[in-house]
PDB file of N, CA and C in Angstrom:
ATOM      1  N   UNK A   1      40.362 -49.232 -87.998  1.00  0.00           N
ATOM      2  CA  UNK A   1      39.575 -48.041 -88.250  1.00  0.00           C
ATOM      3  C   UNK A   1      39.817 -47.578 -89.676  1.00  0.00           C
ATOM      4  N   UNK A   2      38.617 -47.198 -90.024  1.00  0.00           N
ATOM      5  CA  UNK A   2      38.814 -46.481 -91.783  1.00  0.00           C
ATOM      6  C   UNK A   2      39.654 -45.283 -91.497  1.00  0.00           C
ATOM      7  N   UNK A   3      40.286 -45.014 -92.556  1.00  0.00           N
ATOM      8  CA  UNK A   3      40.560 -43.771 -92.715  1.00  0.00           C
ATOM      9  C   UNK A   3      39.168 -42.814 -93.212  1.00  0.00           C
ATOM     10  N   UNK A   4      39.628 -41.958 -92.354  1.00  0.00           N
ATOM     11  CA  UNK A   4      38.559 -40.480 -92.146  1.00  0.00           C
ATOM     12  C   UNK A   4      39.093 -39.270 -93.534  1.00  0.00           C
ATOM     13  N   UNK A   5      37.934 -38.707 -93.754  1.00  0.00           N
ATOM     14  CA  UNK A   5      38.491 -37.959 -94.740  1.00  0.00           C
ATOM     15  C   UNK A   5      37.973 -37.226 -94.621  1.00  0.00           C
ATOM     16  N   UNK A   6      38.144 -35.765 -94.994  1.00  0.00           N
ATOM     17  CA  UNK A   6      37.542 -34.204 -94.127  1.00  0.00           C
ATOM     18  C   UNK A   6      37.130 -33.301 -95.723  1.00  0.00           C
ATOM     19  N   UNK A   7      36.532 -32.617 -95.281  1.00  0.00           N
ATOM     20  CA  UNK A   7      36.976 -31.207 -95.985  1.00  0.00           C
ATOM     21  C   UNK A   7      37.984 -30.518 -95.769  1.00  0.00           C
ATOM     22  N   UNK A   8      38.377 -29.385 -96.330  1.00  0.00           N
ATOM     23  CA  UNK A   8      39.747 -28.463 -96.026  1.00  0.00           C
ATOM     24  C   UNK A   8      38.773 -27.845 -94.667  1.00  0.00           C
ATOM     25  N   UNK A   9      40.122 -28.103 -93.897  1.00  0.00           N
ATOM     26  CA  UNK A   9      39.749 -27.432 -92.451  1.00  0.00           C
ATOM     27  C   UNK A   9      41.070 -25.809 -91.947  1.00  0.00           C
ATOM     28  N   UNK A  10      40.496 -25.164 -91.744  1.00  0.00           N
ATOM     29  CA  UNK A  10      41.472 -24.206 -91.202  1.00  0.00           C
ATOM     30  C   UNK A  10      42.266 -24.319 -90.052  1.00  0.00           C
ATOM     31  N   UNK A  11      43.880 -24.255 -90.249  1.00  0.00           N
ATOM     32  CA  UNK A  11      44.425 -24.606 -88.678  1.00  0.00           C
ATOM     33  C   UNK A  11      44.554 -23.264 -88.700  1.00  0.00           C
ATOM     34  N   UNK A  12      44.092 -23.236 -86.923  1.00  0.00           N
ATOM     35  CA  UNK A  12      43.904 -21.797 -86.453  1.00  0.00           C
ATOM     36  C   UNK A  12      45.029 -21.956 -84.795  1.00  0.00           C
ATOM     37  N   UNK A  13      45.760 -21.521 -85.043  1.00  0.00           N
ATOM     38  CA  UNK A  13      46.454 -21.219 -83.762  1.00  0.00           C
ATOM     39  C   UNK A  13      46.458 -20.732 -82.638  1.00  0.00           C
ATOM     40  N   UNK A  14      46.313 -21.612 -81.651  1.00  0.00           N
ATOM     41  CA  UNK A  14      45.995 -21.396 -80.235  1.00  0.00           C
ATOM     42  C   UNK A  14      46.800 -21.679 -79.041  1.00  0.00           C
ATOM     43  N   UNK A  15      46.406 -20.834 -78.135  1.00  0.00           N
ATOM     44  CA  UNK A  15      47.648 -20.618 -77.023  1.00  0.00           C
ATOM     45  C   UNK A  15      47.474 -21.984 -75.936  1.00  0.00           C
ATOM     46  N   UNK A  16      46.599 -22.668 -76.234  1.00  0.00           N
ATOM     47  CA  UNK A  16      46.513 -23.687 -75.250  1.00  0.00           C
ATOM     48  C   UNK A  16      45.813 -24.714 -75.683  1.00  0.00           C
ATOM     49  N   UNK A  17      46.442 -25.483 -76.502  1.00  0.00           N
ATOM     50  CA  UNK A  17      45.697 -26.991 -77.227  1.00  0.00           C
ATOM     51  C   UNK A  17      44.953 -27.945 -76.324  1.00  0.00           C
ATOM     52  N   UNK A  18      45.047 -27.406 -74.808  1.00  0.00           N
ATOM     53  CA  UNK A  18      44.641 -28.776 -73.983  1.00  0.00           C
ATOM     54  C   UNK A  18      43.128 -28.394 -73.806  1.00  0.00           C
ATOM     55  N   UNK A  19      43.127 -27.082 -74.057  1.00  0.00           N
ATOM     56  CA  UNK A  19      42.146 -26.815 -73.667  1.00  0.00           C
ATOM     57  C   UNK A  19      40.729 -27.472 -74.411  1.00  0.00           C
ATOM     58  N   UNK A  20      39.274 -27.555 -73.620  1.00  0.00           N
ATOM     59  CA  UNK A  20      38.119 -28.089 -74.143  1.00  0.00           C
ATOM     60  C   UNK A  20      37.627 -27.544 -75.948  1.00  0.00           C
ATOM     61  N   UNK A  21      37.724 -26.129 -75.817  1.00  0.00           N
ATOM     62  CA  UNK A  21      37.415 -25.786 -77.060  1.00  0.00           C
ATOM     63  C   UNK A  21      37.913 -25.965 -78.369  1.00  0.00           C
ATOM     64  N   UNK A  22      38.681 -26.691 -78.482  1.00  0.00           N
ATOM     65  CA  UNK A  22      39.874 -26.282 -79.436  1.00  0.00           C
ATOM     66  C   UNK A  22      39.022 -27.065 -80.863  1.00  0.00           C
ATOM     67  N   UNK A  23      39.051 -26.250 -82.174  1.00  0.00           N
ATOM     68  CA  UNK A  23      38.911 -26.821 -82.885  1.00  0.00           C
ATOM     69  C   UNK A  23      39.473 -27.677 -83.935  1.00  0.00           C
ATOM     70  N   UNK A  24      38.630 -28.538 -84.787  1.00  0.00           N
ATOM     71  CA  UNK A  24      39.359 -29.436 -85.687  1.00  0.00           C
ATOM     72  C   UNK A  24      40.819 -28.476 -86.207  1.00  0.00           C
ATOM     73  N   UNK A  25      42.031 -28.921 -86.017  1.00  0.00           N
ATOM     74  CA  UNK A  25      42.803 -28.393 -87.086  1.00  0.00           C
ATOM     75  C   UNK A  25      43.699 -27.699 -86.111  1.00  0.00           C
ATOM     76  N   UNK A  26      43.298 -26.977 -85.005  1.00  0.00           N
ATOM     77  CA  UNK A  26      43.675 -26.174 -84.431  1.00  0.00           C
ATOM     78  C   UNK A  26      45.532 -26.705 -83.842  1.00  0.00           C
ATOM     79  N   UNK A  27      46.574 -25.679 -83.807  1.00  0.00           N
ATOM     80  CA  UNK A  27      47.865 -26.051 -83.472  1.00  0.00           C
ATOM     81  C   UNK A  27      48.637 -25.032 -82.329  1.00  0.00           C
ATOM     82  N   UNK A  28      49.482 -25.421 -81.503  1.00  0.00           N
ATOM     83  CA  UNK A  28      50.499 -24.727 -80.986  1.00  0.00           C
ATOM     84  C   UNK A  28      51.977 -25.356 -80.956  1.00  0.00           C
ATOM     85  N   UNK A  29      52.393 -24.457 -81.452  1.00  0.00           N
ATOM     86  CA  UNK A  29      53.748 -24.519 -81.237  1.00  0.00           C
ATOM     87  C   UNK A  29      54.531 -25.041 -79.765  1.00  0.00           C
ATOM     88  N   UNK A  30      55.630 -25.934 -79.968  1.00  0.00           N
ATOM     89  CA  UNK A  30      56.309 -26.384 -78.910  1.00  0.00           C
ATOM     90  C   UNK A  30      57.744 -26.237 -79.348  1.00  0.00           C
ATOM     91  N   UNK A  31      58.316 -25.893 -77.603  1.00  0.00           N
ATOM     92  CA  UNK A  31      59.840 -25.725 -78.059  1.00  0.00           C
ATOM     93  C   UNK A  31      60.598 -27.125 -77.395  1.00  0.00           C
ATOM     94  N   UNK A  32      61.801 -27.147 -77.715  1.00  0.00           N
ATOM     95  CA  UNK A  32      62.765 -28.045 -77.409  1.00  0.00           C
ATOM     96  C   UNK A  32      64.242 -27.798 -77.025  1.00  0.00           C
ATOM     97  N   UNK A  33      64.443 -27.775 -75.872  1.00  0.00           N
ATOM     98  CA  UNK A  33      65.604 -27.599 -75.041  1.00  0.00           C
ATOM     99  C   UNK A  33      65.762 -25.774 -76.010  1.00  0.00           C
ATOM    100  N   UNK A  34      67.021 -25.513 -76.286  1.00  0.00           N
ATOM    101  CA  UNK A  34      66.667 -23.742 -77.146  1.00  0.00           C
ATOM    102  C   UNK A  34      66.297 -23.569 -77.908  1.00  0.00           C
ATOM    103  N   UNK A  35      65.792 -24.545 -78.527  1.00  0.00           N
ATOM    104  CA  UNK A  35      64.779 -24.316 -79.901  1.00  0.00           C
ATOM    105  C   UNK A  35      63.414 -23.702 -79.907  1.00  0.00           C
ATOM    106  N   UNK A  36      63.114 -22.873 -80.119  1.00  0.00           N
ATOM    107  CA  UNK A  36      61.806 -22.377 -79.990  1.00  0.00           C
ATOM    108  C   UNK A  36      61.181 -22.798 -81.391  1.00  0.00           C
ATOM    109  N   UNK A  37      59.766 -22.916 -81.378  1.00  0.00           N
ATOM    110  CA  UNK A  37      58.903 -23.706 -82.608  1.00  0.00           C
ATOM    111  C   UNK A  37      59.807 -24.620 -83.151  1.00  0.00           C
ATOM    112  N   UNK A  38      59.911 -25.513 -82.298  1.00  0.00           N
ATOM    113  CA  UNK A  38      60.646 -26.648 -82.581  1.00  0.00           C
ATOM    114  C   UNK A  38      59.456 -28.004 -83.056  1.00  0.00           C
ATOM    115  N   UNK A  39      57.962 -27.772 -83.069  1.00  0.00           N
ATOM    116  CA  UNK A  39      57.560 -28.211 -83.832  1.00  0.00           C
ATOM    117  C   UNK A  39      56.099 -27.861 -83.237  1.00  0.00           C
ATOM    118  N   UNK A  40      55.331 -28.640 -83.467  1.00  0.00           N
ATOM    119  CA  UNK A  40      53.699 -28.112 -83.600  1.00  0.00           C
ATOM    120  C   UNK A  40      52.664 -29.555 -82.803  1.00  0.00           C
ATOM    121  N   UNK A  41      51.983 -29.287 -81.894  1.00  0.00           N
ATOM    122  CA  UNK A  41      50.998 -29.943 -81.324  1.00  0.00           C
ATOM    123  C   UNK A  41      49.446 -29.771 -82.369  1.00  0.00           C
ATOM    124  N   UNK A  42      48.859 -30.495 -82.741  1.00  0.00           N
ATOM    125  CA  UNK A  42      47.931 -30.038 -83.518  1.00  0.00           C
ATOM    126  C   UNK A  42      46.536 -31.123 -83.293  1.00  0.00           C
ATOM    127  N   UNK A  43      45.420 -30.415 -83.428  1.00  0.00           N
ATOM    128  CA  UNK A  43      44.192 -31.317 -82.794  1.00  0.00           C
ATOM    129  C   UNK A  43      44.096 -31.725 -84.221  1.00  0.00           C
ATOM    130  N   UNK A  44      43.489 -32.902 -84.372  1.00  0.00           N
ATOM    131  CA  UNK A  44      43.226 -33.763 -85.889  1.00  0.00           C
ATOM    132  C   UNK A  44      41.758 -33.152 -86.672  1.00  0.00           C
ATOM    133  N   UNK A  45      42.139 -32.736 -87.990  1.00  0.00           N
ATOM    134  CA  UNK A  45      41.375 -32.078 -88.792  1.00  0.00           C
ATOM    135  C   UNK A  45      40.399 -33.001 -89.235  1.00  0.00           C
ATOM    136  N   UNK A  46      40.316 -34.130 -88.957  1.00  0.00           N
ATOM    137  CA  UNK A  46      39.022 -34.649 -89.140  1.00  0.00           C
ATOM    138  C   UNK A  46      37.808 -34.495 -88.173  1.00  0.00           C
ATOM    139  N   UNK A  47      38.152 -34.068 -86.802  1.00  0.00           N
ATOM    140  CA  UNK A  47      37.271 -33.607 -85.596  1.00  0.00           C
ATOM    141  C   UNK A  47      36.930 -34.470 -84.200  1.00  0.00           C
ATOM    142  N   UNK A  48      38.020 -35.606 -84.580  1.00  0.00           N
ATOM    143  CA  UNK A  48      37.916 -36.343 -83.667  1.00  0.00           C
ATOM    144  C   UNK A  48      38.284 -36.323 -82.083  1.00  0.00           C
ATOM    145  N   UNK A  49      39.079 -35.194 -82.371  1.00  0.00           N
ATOM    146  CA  UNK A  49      39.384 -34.512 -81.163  1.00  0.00           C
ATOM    147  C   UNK A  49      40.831 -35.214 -80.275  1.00  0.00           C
ATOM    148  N   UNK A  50      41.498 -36.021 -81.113  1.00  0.00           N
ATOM    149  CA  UNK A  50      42.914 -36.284 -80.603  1.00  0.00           C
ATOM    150  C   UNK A  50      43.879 -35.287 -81.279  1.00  0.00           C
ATOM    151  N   UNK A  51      44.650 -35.556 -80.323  1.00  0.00           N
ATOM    152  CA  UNK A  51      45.823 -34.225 -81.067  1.00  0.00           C
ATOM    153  C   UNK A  51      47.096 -35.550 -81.234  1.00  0.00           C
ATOM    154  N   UNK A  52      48.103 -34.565 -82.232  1.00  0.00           N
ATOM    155  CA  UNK A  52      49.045 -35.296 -83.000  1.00  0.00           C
ATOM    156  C   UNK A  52      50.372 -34.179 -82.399  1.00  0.00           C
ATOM    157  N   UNK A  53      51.387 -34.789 -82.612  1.00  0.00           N
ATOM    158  CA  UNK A  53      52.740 -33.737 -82.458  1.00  0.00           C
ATOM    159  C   UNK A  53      54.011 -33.937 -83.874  1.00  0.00           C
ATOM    160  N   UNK A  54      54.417 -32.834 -84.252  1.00  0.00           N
ATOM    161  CA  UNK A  54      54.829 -32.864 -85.313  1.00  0.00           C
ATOM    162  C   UNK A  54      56.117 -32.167 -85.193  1.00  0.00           C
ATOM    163  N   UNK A  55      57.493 -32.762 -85.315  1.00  0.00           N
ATOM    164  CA  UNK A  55      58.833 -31.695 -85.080  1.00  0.00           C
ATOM    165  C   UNK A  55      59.125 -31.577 -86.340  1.00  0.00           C
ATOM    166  N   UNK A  56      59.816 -30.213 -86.380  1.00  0.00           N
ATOM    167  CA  UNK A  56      60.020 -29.717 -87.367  1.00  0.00           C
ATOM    168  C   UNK A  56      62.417 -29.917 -87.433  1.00  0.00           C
ATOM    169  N   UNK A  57      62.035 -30.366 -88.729  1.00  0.00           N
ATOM    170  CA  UNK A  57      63.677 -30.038 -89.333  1.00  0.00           C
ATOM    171  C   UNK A  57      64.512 -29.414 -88.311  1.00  0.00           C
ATOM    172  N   UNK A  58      66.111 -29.313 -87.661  1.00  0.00           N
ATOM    173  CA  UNK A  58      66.208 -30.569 -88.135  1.00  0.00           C
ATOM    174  C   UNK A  58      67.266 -31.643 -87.497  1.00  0.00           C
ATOM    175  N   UNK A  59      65.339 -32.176 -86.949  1.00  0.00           N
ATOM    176  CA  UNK A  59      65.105 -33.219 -85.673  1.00  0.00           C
ATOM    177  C   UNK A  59      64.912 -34.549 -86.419  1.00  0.00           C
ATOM    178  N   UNK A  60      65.546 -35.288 -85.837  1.00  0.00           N
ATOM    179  CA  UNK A  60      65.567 -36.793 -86.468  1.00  0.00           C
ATOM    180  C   UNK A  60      64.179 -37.198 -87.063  1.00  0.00           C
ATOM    181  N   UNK A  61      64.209 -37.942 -87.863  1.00  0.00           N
ATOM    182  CA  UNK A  61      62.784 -38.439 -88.689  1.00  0.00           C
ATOM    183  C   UNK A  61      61.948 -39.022 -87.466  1.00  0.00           C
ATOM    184  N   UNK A  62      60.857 -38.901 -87.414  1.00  0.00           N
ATOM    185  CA  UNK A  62      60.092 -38.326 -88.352  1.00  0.00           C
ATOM    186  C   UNK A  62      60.175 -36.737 -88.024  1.00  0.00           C
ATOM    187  N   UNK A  63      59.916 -36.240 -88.930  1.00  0.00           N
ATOM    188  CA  UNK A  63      59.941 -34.456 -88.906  1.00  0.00           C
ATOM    189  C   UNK A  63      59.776 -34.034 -90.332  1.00  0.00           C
ATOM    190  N   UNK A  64      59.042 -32.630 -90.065  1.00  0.00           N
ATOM    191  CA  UNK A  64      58.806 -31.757 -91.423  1.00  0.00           C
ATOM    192  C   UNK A  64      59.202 -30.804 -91.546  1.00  0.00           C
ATOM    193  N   UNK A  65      59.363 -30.153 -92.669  1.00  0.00           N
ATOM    194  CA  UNK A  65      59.756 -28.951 -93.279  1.00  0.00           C
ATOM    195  C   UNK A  65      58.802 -27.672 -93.025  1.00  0.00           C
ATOM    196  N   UNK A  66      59.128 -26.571 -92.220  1.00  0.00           N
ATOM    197  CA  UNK A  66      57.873 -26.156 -92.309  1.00  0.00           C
ATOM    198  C   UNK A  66      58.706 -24.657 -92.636  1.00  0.00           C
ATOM    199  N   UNK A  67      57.716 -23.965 -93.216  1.00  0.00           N
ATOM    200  CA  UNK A  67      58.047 -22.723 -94.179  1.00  0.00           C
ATOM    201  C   UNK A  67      58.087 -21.629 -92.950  1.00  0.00           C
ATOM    202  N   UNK A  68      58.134 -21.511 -91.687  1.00  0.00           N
ATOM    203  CA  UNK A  68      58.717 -20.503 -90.612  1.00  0.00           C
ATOM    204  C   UNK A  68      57.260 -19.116 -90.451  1.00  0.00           C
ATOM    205  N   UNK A  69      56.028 -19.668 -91.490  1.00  0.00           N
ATOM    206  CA  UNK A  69      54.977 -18.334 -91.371  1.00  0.00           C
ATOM    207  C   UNK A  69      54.007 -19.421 -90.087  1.00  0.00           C
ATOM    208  N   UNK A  70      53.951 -18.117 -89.269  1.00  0.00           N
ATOM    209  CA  UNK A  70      53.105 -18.638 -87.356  1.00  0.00           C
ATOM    210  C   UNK A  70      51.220 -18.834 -87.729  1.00  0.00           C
ATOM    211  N   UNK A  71      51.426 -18.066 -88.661  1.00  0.00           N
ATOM    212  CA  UNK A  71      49.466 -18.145 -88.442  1.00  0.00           C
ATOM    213  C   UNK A  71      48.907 -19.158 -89.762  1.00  0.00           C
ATOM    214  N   UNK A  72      49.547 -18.884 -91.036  1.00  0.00           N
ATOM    215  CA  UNK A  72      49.286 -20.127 -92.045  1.00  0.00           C
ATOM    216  C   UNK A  72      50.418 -20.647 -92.378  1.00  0.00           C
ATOM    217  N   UNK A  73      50.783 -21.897 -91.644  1.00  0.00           N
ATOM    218  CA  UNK A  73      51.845 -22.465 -92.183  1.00  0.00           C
ATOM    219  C   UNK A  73      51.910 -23.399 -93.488  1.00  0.00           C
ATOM    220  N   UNK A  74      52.596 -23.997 -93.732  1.00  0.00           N
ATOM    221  CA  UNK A  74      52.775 -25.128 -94.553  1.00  0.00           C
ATOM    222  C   UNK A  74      54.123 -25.747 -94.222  1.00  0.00           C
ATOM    223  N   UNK A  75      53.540 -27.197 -94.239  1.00  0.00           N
ATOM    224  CA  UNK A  75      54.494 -28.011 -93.924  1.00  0.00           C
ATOM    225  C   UNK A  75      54.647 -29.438 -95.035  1.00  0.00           C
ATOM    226  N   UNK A  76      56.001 -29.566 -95.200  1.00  0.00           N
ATOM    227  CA  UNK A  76      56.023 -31.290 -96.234  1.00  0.00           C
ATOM    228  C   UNK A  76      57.343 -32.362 -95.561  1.00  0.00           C
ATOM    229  N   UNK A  77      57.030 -32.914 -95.484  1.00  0.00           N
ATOM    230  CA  UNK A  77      55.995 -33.832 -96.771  1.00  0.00           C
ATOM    231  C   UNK A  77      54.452 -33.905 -95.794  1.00  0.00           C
ATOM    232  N   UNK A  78      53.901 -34.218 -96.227  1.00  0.00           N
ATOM    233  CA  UNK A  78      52.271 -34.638 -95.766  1.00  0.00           C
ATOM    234  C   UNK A  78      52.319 -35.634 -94.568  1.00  0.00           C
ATOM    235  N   UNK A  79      51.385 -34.794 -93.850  1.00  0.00           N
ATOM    236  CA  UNK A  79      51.062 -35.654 -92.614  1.00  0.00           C
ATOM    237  C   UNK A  79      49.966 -36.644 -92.302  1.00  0.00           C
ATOM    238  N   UNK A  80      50.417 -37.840 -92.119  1.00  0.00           N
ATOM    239  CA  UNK A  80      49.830 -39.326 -92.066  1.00  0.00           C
ATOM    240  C   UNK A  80      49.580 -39.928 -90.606  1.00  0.00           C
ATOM    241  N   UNK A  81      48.534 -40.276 -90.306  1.00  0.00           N
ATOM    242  CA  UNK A  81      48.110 -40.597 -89.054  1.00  0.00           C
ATOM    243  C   UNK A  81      47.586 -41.729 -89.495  1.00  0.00           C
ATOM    244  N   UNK A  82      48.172 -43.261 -89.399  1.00  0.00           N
ATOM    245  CA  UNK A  82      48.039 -43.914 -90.375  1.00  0.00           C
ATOM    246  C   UNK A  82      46.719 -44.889 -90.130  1.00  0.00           C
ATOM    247  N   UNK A  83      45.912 -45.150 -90.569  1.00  0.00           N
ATOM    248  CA  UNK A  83      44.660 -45.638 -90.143  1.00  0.00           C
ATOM    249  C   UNK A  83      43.504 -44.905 -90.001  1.00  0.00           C
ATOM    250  N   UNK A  84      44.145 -43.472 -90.049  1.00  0.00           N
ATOM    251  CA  UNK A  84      42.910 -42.529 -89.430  1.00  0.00           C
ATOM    252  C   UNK A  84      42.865 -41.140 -90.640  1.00  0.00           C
ATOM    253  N   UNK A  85      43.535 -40.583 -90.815  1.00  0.00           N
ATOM    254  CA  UNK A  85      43.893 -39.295 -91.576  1.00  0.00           C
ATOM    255  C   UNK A  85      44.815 -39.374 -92.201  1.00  0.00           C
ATOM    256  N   UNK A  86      44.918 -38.778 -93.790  1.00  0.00           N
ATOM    257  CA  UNK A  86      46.323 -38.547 -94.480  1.00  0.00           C
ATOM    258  C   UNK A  86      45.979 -37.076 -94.954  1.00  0.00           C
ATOM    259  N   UNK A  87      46.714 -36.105 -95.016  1.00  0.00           N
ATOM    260  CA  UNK A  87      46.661 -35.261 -96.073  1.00  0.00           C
ATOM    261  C   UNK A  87      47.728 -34.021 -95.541  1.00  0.00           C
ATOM    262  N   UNK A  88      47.394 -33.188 -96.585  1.00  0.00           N
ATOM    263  CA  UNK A  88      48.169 -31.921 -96.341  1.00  0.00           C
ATOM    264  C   UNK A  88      48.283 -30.387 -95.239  1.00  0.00           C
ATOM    265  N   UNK A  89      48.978 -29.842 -94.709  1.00  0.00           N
ATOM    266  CA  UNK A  89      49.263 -28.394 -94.356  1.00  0.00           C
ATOM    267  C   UNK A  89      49.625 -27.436 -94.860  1.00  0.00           C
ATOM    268  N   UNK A  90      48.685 -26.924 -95.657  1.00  0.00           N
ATOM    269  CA  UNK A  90      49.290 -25.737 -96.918  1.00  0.00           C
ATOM    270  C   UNK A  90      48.771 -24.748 -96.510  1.00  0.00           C
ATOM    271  N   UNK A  91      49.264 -23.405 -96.511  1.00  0.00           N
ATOM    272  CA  UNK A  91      48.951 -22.095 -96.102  1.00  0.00           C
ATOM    273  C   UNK A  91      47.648 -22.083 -95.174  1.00  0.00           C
ATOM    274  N   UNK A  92      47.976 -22.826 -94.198  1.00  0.00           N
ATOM    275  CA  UNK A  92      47.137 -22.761 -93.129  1.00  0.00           C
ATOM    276  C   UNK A  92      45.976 -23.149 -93.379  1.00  0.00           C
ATOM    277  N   UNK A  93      45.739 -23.960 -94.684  1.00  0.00           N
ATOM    278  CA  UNK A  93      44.679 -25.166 -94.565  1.00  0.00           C
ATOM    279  C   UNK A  93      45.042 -26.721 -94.433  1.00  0.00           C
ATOM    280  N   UNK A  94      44.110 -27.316 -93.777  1.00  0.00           N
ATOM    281  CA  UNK A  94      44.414 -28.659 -93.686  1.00  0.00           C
ATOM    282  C   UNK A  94      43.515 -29.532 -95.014  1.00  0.00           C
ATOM    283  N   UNK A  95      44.247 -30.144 -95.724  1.00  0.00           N
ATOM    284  CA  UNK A  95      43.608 -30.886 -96.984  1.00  0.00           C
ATOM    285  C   UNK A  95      43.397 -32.718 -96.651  1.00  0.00           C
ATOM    286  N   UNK A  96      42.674 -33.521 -97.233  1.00  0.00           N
ATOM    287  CA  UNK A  96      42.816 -34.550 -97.073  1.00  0.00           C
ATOM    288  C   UNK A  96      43.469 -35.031 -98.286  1.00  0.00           C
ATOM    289  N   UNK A  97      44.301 -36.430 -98.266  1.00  0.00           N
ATOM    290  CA  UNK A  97      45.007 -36.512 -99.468  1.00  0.00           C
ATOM    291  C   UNK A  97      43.395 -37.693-100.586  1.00  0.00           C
TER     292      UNK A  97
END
């Protein structure tokens, strides 16, 4: 599969990722044993409608850095879905690289 490449999409945070509506970009937080936002479920900003899971620091690789703000985050290094999507999570936009 090509890699997909988007416009900047807004991740918008939602209480239930499984759900039908959810849009491109869209994320919730997941915890881990007492860790709360121990990292982020997120539907893929290109619109394809699979979701990705992302732990945050500091959980064995793979994992990101993420700056601790709930509604626009940013996270690094850049998230790669490899075959399909590369790009960034910066203040609660999603970029393609």
């Amino acid at each position: 599969m090509a890699e997909i490449k988007t416009e900047p999409v807004r991740a918008q945070r939602v209480n239930d990722i499984d759900s039908d509506d959810v849009p491109p970009g869209a994320f919730e937080f997941f915890t881990s044993g007492d860790r709360t936002d121990a990292g982020m479920i997120f539907a893929c900003p290109c619109g394809c409608g699979q979701l990705g899971s992302l732990s945050f620091r500091p959980e064995p690789s793979p994992s990101w850095d993420w700056d601790g703000n709930r509604e626009q985050p940013t996270l690094l290094p850049s998230v790669h879905r490899v075959g399909h999507w590369h790009g960034w999570l910066q203040g609660g936009v999603w970029t393609s690289c």
